[in-house]
C-alpha atoms as a PDB file:
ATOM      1  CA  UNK A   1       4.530  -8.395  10.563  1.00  0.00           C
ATOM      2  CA  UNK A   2       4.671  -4.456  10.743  1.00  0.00           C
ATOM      3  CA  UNK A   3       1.412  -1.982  11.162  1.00  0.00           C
ATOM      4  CA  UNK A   4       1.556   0.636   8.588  1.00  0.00           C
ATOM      5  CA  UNK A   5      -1.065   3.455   7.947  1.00  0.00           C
ATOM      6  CA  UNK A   6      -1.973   3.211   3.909  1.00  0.00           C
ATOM      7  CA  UNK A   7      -3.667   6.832   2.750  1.00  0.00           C
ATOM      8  CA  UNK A   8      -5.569   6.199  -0.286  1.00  0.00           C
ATOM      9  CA  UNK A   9      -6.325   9.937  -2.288  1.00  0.00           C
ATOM     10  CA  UNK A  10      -8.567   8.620  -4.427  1.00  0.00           C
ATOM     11  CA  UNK A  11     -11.623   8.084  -2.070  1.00  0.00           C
ATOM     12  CA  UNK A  12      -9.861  10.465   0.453  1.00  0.00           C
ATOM     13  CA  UNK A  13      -9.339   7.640   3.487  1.00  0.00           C
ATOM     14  CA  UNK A  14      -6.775   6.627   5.595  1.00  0.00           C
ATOM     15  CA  UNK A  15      -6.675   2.341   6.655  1.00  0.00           C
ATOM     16  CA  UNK A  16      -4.340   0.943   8.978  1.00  0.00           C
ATOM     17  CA  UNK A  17      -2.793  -2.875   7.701  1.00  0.00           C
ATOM     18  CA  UNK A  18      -1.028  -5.564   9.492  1.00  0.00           C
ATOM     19  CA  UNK A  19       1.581  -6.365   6.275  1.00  0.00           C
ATOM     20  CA  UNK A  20       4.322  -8.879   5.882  1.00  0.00           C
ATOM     21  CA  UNK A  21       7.054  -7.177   5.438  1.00  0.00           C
ATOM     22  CA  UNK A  22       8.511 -10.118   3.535  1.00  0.00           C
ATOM     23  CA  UNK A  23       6.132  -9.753   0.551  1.00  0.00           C
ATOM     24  CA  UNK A  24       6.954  -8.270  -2.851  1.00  0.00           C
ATOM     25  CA  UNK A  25       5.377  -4.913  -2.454  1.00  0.00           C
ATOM     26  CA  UNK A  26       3.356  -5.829  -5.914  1.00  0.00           C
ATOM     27  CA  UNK A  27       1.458  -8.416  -4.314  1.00  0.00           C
ATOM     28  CA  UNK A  28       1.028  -5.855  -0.766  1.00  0.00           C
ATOM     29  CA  UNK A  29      -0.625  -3.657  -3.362  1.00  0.00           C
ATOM     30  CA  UNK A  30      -2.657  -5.858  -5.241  1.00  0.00           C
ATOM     31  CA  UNK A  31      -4.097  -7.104  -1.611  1.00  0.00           C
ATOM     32  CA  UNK A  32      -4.545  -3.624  -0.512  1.00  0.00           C
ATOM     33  CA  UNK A  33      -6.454  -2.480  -3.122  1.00  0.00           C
ATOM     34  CA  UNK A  34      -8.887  -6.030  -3.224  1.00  0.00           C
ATOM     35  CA  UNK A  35      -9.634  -5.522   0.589  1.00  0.00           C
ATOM     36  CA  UNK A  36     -10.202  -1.996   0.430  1.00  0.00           C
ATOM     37  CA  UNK A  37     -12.909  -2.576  -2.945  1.00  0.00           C
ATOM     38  CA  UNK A  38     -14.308  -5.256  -0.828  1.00  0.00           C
ATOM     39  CA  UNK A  39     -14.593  -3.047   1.711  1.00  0.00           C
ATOM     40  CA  UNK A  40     -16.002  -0.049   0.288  1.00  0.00           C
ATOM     41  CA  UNK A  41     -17.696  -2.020  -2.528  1.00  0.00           C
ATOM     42  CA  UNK A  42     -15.834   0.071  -5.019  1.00  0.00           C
ATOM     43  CA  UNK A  43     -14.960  -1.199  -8.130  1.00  0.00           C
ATOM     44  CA  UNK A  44     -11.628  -0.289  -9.781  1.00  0.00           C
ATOM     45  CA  UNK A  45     -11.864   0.857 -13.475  1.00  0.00           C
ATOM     46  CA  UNK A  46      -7.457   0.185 -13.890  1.00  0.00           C
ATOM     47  CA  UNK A  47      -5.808  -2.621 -13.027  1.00  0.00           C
ATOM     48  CA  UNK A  48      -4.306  -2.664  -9.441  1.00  0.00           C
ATOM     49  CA  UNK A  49      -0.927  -2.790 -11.216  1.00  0.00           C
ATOM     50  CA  UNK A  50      -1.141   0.441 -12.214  1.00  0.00           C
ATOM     51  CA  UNK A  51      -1.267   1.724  -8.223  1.00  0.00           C
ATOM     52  CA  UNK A  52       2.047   2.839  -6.525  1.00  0.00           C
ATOM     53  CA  UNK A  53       2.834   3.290  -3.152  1.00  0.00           C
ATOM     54  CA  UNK A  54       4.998   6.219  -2.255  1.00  0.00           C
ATOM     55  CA  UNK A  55       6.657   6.442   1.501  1.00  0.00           C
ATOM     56  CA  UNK A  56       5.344  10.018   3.005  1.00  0.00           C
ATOM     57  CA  UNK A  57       8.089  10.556   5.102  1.00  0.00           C
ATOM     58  CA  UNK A  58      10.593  10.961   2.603  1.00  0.00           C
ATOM     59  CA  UNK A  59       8.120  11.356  -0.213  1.00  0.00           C
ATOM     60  CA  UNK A  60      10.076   8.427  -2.132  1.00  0.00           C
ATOM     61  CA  UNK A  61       8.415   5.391  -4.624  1.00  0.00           C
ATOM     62  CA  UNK A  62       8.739   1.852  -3.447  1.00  0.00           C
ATOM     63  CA  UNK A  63      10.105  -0.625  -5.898  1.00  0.00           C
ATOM     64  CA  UNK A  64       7.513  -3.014  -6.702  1.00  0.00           C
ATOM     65  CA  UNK A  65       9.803  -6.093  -7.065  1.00  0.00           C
ATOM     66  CA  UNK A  66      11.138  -5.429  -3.273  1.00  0.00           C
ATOM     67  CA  UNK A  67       9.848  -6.598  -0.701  1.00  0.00           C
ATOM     68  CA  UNK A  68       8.709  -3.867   2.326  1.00  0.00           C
ATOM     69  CA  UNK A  69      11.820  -4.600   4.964  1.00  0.00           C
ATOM     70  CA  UNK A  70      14.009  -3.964   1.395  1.00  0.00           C
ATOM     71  CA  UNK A  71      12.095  -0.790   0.901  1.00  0.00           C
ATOM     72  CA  UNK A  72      12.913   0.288   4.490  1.00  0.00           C
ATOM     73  CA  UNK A  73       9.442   0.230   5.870  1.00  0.00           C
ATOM     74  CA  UNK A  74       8.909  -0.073   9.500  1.00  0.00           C
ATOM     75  CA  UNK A  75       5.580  -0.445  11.603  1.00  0.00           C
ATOM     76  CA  UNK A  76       4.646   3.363  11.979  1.00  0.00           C
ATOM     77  CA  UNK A  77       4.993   4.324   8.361  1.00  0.00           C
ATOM     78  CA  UNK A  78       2.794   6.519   6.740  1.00  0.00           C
ATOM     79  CA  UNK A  79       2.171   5.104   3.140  1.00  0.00           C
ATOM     80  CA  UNK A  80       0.044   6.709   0.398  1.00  0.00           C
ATOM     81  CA  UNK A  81      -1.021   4.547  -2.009  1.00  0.00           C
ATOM     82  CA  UNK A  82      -1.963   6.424  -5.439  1.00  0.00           C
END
């Protein structure tokens, strides 16, 4: 398990996850985005598969069919998901 802050632009906050960092990163964001609509009691117009998540620190796109550890993501990581 890693700890990795997830910025989201669209409703302009930042949440901090405990992630597997064995998962497919398409099923990461398909979580992310269900507990943060939960959370916020937002309801997303798109699909969640429509969402990318982008690595700040070297402003690079994770590959959805990797996993995070095959993406190179570490606990500390900055992520924006957009």
């Amino acid at each position: 398990m890693i700890i990795v802050n997830v910025f989201i632009p669209l409703m302009d906050k930042e949440y901090e996850f405990k992630l597997n960092e064995d998962i497919p990163v398409c099923w990461i964001i398909e979580e992310i985005t269900s507990l943060i609509c939960q959370k916020e009691q937002y309801v997303l117009s798109n699909d969640s598969q429509q969402f990318m998540l982008y690595k700040t620190e070297c402003n690079r796109t994770l590959s959805v069919s990797l996993s995070l550890y095959e993406n190179d993501i570490k606990s500390g990581d900055r992520l924006i998901l957009a």
